[in-house]
N, C-alpha and C. Protein backbone atom coordinates (compact mmCIF):
# COMPACT_ATOMS: atom_id res chain seq x y z
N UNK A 1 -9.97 8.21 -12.87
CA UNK A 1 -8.86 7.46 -12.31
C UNK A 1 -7.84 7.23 -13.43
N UNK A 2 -6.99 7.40 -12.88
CA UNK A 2 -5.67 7.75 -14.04
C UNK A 2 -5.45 5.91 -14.26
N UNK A 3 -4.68 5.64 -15.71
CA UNK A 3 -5.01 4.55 -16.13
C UNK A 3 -3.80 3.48 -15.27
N UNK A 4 -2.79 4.05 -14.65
CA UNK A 4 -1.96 3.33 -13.52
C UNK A 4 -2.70 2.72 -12.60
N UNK A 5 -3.20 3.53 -12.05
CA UNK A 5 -3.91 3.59 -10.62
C UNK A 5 -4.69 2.44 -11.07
N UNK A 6 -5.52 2.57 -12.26
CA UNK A 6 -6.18 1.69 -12.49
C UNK A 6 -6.12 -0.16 -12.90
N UNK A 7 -5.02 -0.10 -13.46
CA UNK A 7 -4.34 -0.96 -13.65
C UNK A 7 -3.56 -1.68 -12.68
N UNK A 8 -2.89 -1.29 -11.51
CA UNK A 8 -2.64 -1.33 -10.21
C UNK A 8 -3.38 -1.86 -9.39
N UNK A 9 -4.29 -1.20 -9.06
CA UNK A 9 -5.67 -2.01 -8.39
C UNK A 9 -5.87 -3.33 -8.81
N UNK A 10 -6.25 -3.25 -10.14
CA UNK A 10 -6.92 -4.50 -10.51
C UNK A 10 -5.93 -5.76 -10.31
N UNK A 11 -4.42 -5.53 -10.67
CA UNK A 11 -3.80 -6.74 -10.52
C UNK A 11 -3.71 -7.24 -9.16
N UNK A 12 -3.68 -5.73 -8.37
CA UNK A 12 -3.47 -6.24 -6.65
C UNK A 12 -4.46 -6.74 -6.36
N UNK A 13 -5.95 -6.37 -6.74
CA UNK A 13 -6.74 -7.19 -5.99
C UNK A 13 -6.98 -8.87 -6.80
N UNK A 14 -6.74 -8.77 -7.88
CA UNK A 14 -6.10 -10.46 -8.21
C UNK A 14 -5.15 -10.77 -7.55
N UNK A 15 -3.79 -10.41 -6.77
CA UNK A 15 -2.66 -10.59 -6.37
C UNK A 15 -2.99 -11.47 -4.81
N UNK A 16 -3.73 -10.03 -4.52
CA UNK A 16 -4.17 -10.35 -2.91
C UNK A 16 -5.10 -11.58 -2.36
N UNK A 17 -5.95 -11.73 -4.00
CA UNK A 17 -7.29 -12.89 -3.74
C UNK A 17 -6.47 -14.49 -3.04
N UNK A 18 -5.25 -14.67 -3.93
CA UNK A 18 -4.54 -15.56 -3.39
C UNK A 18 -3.49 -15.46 -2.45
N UNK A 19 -2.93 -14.43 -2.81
CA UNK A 19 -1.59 -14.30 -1.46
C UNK A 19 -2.31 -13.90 -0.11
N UNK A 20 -2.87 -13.18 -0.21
CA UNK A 20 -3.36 -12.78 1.30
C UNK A 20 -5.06 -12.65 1.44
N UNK A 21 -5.52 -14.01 1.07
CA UNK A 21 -7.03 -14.33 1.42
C UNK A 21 -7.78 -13.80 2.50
N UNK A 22 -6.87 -13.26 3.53
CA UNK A 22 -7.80 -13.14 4.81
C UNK A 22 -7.80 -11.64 4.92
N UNK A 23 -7.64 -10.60 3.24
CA UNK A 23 -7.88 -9.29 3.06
C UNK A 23 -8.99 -9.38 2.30
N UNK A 24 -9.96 -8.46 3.18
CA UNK A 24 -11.25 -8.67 2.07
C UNK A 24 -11.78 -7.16 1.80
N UNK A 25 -11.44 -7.16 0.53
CA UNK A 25 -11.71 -5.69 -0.03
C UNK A 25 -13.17 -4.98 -0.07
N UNK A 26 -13.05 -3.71 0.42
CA UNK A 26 -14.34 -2.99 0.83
C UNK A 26 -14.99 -3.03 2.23
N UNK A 27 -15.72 -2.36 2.54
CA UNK A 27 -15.58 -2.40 3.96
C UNK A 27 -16.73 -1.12 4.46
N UNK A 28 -17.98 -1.39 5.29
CA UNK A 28 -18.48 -0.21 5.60
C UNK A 28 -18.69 1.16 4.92
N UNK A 29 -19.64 2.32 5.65
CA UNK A 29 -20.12 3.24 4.72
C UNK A 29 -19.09 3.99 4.65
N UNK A 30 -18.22 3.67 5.10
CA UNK A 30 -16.61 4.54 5.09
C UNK A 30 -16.00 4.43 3.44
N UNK A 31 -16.35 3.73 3.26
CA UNK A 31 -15.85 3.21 2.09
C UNK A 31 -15.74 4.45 0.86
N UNK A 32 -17.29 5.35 0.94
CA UNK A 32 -17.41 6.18 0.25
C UNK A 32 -16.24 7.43 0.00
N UNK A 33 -15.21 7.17 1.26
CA UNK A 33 -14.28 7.90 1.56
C UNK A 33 -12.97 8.07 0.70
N UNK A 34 -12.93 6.92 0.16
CA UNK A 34 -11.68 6.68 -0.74
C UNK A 34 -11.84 5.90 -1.90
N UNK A 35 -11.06 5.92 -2.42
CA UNK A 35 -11.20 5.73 -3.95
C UNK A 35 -11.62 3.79 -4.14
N UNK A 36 -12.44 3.66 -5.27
CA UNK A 36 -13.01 1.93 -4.85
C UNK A 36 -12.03 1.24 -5.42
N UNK A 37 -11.89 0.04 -4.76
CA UNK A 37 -11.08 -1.20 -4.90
C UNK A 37 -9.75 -0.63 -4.16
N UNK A 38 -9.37 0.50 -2.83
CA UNK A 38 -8.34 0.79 -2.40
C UNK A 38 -8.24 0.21 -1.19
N UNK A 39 -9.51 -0.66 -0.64
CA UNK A 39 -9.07 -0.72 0.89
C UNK A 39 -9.61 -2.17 1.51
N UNK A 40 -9.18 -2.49 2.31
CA UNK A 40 -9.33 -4.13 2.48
C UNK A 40 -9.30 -4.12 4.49
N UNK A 41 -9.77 -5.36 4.47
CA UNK A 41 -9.89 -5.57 5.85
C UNK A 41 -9.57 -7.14 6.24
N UNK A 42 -9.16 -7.00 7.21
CA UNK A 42 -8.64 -8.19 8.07
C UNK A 42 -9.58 -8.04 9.54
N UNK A 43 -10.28 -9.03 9.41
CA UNK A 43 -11.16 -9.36 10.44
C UNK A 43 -11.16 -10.42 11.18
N UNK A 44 -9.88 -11.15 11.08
CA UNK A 44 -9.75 -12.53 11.52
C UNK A 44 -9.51 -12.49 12.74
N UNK A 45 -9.07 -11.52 13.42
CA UNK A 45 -8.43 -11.30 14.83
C UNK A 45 -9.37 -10.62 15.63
N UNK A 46 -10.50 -10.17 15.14
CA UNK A 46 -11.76 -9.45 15.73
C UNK A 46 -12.07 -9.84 17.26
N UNK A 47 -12.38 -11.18 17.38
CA UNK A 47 -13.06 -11.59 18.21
C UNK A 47 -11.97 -12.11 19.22
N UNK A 48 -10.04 -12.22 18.81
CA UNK A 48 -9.62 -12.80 19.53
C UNK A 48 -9.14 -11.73 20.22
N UNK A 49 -8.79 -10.41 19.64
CA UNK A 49 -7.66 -9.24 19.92
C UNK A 49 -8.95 -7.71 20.39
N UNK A 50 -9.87 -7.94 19.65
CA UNK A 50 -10.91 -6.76 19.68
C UNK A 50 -9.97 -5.85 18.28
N UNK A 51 -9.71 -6.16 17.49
CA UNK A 51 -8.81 -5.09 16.56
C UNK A 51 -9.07 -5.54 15.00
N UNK A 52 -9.18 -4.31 14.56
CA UNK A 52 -9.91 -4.85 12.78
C UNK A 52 -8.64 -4.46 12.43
N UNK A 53 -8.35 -5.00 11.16
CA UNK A 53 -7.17 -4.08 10.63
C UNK A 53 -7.53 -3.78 9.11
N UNK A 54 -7.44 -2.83 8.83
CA UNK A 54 -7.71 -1.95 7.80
C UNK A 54 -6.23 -1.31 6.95
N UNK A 55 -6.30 -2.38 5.45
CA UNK A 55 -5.04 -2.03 4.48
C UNK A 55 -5.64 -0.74 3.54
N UNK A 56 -5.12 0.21 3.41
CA UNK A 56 -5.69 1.22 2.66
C UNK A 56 -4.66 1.49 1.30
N UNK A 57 -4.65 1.14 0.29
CA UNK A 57 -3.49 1.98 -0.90
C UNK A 57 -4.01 3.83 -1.01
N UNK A 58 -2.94 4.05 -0.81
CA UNK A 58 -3.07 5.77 -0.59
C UNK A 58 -2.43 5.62 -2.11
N UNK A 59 -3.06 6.94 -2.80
CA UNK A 59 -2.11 6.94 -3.87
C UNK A 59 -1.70 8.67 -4.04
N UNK A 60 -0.83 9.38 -4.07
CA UNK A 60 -0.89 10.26 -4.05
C UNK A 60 -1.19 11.45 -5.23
N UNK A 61 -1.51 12.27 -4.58
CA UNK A 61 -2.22 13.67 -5.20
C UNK A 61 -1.30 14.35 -6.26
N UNK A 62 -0.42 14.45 -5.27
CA UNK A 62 0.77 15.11 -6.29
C UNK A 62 1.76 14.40 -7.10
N UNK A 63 1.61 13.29 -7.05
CA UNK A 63 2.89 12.82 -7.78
C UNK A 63 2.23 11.20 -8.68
N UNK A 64 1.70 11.95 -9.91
CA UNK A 64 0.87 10.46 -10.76
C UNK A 64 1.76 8.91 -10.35
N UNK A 65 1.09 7.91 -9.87
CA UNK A 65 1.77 6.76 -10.50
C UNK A 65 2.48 6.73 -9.20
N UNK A 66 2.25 7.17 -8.07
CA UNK A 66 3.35 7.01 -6.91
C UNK A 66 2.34 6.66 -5.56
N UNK A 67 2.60 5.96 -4.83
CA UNK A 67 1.52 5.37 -4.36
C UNK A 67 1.85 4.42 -2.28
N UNK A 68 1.50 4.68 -1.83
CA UNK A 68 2.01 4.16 -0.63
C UNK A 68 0.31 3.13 0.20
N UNK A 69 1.00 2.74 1.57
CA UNK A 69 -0.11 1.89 1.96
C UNK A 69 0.13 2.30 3.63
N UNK A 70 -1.41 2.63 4.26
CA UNK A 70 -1.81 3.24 5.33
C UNK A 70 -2.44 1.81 6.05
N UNK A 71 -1.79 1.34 7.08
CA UNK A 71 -2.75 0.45 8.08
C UNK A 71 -3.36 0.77 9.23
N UNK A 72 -4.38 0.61 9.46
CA UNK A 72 -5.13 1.64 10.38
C UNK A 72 -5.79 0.53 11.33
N UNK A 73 -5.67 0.46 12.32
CA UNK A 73 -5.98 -0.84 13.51
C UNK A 73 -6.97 0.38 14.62
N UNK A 74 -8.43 -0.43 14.43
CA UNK A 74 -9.46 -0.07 14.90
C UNK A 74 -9.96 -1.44 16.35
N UNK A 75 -10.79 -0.87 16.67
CA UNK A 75 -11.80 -1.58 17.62
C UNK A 75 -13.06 -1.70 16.89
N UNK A 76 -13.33 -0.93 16.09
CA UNK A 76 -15.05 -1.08 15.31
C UNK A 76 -14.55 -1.43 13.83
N UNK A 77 -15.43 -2.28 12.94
CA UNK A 77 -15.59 -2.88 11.78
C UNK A 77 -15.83 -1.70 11.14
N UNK A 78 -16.54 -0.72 11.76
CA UNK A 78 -16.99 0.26 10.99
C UNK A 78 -16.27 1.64 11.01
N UNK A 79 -14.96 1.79 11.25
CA UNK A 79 -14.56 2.80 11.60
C UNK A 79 -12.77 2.46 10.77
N UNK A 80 -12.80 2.93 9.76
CA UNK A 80 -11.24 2.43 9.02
C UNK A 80 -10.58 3.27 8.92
N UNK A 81 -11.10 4.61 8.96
CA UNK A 81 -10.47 6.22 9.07
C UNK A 81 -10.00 6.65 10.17
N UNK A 82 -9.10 6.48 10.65
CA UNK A 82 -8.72 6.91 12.01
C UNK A 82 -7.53 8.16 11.93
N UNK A 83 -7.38 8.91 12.69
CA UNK A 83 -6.22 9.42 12.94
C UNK A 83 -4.74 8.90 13.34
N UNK A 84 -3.46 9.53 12.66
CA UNK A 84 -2.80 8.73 13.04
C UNK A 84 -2.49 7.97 14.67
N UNK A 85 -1.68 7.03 14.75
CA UNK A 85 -1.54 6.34 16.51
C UNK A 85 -0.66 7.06 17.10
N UNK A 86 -1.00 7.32 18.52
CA UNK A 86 -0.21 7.57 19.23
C UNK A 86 1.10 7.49 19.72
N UNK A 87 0.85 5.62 19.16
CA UNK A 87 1.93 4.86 19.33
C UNK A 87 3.31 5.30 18.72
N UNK A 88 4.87 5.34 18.97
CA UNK A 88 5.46 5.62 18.18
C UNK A 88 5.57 4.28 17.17
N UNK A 89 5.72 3.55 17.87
CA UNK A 89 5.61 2.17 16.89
C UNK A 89 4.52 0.96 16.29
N UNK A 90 3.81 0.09 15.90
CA UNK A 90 2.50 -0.32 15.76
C UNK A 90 3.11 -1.62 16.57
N UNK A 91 1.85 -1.92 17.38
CA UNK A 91 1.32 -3.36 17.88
C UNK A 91 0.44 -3.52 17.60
N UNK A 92 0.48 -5.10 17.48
CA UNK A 92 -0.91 -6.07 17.33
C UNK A 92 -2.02 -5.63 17.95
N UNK A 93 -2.26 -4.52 19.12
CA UNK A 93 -2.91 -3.77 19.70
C UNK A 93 -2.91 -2.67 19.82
N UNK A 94 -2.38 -1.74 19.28
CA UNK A 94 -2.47 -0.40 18.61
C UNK A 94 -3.78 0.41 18.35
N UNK A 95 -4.10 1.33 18.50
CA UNK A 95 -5.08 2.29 18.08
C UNK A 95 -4.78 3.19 17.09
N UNK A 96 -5.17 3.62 15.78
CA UNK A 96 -5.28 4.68 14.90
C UNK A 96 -3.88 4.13 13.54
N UNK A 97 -3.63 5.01 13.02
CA UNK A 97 -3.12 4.82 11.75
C UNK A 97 -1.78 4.83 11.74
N UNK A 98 -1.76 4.24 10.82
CA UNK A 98 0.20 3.84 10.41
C UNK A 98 0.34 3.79 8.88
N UNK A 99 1.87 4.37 8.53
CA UNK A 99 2.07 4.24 7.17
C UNK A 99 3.28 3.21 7.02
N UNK A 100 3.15 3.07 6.73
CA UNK A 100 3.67 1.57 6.03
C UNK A 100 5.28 1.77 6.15
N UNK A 101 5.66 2.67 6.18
CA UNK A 101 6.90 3.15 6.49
C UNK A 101 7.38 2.89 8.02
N UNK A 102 6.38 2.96 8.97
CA UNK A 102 6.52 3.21 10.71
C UNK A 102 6.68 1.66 10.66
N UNK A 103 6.70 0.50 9.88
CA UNK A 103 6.76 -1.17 9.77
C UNK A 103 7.97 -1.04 9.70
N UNK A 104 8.34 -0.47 8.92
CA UNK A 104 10.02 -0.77 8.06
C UNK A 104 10.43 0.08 9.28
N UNK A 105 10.07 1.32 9.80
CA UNK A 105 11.30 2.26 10.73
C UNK A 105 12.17 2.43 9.93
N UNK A 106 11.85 3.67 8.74
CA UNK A 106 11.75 4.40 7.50
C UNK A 106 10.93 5.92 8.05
N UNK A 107 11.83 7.17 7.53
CA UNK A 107 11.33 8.00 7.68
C UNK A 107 9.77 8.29 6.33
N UNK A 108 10.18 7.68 5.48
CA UNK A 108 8.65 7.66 4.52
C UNK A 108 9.38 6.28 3.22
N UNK A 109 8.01 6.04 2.77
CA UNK A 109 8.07 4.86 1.90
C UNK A 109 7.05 5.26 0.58
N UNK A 110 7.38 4.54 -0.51
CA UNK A 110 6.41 4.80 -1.46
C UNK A 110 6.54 3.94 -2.25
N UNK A 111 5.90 3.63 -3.67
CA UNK A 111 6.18 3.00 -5.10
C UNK A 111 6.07 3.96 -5.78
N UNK A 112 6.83 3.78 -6.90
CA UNK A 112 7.04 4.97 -8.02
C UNK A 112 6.40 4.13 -9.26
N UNK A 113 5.68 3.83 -10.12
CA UNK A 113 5.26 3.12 -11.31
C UNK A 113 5.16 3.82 -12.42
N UNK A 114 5.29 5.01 -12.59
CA UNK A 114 5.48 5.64 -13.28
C UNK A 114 6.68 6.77 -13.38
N UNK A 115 7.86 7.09 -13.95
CA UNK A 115 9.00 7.87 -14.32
C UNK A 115 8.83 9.43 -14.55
N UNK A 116 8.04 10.05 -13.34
CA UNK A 116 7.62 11.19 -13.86
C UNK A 116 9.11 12.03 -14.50
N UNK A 117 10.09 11.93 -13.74
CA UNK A 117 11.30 12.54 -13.94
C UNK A 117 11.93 12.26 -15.37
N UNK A 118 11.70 10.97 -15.75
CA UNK A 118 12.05 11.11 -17.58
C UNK A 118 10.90 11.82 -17.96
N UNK A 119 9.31 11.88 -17.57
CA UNK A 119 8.31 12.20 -18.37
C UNK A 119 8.86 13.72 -18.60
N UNK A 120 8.95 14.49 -17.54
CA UNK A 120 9.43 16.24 -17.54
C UNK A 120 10.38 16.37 -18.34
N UNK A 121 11.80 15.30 -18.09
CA UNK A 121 13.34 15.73 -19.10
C UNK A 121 13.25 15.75 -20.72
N UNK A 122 12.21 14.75 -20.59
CA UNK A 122 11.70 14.80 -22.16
C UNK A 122 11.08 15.59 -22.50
N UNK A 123 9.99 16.22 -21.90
CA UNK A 123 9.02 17.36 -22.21
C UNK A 123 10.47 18.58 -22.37
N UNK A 124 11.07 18.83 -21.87
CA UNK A 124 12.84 19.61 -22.13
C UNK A 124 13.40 19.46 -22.75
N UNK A 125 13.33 18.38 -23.62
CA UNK A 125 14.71 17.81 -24.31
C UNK A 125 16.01 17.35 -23.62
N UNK A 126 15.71 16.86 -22.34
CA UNK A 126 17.27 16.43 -22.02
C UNK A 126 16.89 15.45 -21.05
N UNK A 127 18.31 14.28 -21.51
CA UNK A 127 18.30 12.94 -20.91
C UNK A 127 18.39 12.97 -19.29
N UNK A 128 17.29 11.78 -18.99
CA UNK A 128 17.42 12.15 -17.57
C UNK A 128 18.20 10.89 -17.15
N UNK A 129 18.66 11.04 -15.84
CA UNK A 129 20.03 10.60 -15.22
C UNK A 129 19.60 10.12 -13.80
N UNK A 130 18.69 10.73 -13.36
CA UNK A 130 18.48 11.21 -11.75
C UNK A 130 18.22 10.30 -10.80
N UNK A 131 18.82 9.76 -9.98
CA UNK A 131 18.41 8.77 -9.05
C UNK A 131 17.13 8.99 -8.08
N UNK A 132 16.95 8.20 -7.90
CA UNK A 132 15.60 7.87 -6.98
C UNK A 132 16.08 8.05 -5.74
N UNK A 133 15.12 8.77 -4.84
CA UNK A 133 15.48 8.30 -3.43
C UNK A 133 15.18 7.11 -2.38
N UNK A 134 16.03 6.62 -1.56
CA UNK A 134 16.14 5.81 -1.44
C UNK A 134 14.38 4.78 -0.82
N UNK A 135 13.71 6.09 -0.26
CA UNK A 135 12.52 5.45 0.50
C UNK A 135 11.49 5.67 -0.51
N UNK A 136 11.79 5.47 -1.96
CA UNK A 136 10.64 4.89 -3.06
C UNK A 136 11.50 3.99 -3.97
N UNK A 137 10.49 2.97 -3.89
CA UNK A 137 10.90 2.27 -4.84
C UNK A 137 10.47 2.36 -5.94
N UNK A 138 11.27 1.79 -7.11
CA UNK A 138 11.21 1.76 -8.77
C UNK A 138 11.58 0.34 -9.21
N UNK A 139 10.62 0.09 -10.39
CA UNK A 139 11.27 -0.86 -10.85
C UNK A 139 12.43 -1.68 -11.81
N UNK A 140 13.05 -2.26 -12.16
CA UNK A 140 14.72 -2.59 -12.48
C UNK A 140 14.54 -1.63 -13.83
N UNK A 141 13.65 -1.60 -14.22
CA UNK A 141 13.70 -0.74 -15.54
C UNK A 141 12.05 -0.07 -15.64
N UNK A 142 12.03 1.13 -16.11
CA UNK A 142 10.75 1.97 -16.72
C UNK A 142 10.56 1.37 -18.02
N UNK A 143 11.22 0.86 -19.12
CA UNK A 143 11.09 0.67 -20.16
C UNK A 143 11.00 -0.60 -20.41
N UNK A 144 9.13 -0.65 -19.85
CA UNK A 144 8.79 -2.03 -20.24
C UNK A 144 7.30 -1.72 -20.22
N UNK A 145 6.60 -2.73 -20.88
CA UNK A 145 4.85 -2.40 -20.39
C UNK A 145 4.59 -2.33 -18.79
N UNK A 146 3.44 -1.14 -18.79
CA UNK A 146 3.01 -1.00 -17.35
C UNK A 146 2.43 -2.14 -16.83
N UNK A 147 1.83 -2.92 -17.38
CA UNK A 147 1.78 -4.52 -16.49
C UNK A 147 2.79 -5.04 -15.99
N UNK A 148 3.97 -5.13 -16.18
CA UNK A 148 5.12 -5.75 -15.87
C UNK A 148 5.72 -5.10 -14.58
N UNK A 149 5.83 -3.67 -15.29
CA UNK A 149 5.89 -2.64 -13.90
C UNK A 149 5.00 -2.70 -12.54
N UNK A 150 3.94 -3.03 -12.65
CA UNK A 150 2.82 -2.94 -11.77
C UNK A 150 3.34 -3.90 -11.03
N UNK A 151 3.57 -5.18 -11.96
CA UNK A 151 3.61 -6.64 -11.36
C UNK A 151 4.52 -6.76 -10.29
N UNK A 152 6.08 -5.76 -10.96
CA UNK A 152 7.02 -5.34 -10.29
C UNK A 152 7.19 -4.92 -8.72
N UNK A 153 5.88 -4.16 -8.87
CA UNK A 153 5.98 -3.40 -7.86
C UNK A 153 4.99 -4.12 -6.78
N UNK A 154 3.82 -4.56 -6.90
CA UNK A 154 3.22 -5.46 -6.68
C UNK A 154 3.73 -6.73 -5.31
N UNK A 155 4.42 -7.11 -6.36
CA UNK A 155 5.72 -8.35 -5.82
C UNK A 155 6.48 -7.85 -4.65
N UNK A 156 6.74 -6.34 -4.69
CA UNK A 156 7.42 -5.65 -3.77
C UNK A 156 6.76 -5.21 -2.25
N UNK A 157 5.37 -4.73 -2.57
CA UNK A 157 4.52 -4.79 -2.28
C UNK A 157 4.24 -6.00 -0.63
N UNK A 158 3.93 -7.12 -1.47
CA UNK A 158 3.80 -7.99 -0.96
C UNK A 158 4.55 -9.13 -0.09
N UNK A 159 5.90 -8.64 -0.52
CA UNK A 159 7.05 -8.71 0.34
C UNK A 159 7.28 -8.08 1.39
N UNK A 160 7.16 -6.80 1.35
CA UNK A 160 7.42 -5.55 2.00
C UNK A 160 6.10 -6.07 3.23
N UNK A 161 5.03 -6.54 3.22
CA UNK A 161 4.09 -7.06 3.68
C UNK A 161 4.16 -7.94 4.65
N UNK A 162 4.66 -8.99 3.96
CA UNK A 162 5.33 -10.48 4.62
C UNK A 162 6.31 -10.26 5.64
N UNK A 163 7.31 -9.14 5.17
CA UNK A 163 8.33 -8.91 5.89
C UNK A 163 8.17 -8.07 7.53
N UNK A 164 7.12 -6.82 7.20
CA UNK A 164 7.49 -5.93 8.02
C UNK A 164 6.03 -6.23 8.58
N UNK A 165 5.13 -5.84 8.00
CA UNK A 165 3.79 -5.45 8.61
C UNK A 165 3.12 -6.75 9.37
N UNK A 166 3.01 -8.00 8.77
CA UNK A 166 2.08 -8.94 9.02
C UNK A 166 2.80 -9.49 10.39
N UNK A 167 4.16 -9.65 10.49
CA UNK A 167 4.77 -10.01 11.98
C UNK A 167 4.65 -9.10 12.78
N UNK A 168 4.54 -7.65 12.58
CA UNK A 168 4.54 -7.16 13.39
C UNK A 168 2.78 -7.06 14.30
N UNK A 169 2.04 -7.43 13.53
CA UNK A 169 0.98 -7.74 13.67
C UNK A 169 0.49 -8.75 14.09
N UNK A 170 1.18 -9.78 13.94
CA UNK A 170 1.25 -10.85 14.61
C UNK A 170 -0.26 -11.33 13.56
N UNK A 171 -0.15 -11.41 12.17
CA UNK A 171 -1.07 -11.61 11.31
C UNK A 171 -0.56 -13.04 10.57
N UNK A 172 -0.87 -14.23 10.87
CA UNK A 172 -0.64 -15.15 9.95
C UNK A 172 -0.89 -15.22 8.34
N UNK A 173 0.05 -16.01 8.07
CA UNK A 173 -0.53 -15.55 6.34
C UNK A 173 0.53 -16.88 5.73
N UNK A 174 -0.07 -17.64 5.40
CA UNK A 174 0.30 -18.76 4.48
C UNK A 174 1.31 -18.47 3.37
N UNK A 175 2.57 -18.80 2.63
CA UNK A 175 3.09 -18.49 2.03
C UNK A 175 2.38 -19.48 1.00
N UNK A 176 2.13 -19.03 -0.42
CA UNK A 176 1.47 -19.50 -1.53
C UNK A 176 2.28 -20.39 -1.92
């Protein structure tokens, strides 16, 4: 596990212990499926809605340090892998998977925590310039410790959360 990823995790799941208590990380033999400390569950609505909800951090393959979040709304505790939903849009009653992007109604979403694009211009010798696109975010500056960055993004994270996903879910969540 690359040392972002790693570092990432750990603050979110300190982040999450208090901001969003009613995510409880790990979850069934599914678990073996994805990478540990990536996936959390909301079980509070189980018994009122019949619907688990399952936060997954996807981090991607191809691009170090860049990282998105998959919510996947089941009927079984034991089932967090679903195919994507049918739905074009997610409800509080929804079947199968969503990216975090289909909240916002965003053609795709991501975090960037790492600058691969200075990492390459430098491996070249030449200053990089290049803007970001608009559906990843970065933080106000690369040139700071990756804790800060993380924290950065994190914060964003968890906004992005508050804002789009948890209403649309109709997921209560205490502001800290």
């Amino acid at each position: 596990m690359a040392k972002e990823q790693k570092t990432f995790l750990t603050l979110l799941n300190r982040s999450w212990k208090t901001e969003f208590p009613f995510l409880k990380a790990g979850w069934a033999d599914e678990v073996k499926r994805r990478p540990k400390n990536c996936n959390f569950l909301c079980d509070d609505y189980a018994t009122l809605r019949g619907r688990y909800y399952f936060f997954q951090i996807d981090f991607s393959r191809r691009r170090r340090g860049e990282l998105s979040i998959t919510i996947t709304l089941s009927k079984s505790q034991g089932e967090s892998i679903l195919p994507a939903s049918d739905d074009p849009e997610p409800t509080p009653l929804s079947l199968g998977a969503f990216g975090i992007w289909q909240f916002m109604q965003r053609p795709s979403y991501a975090w960037s925590i790492v600058d691969l694009e200075a990492e390459s211009m430098a491996l070249l010798g030449i200053s990089s310039g290049l803007a970001k696109p608009p559906d990843v975010w970065c933080p106000t500056t690369y040139h700071q410790p990756l804790e800060k960055i993380v924290e950065e993004a994190i914060a964003d994270v968890n906004q992005t959360l508050r804002k789009y996903v948890l209403p649309t879910l109709q997921i209560q969540a205490q502001t800290p």
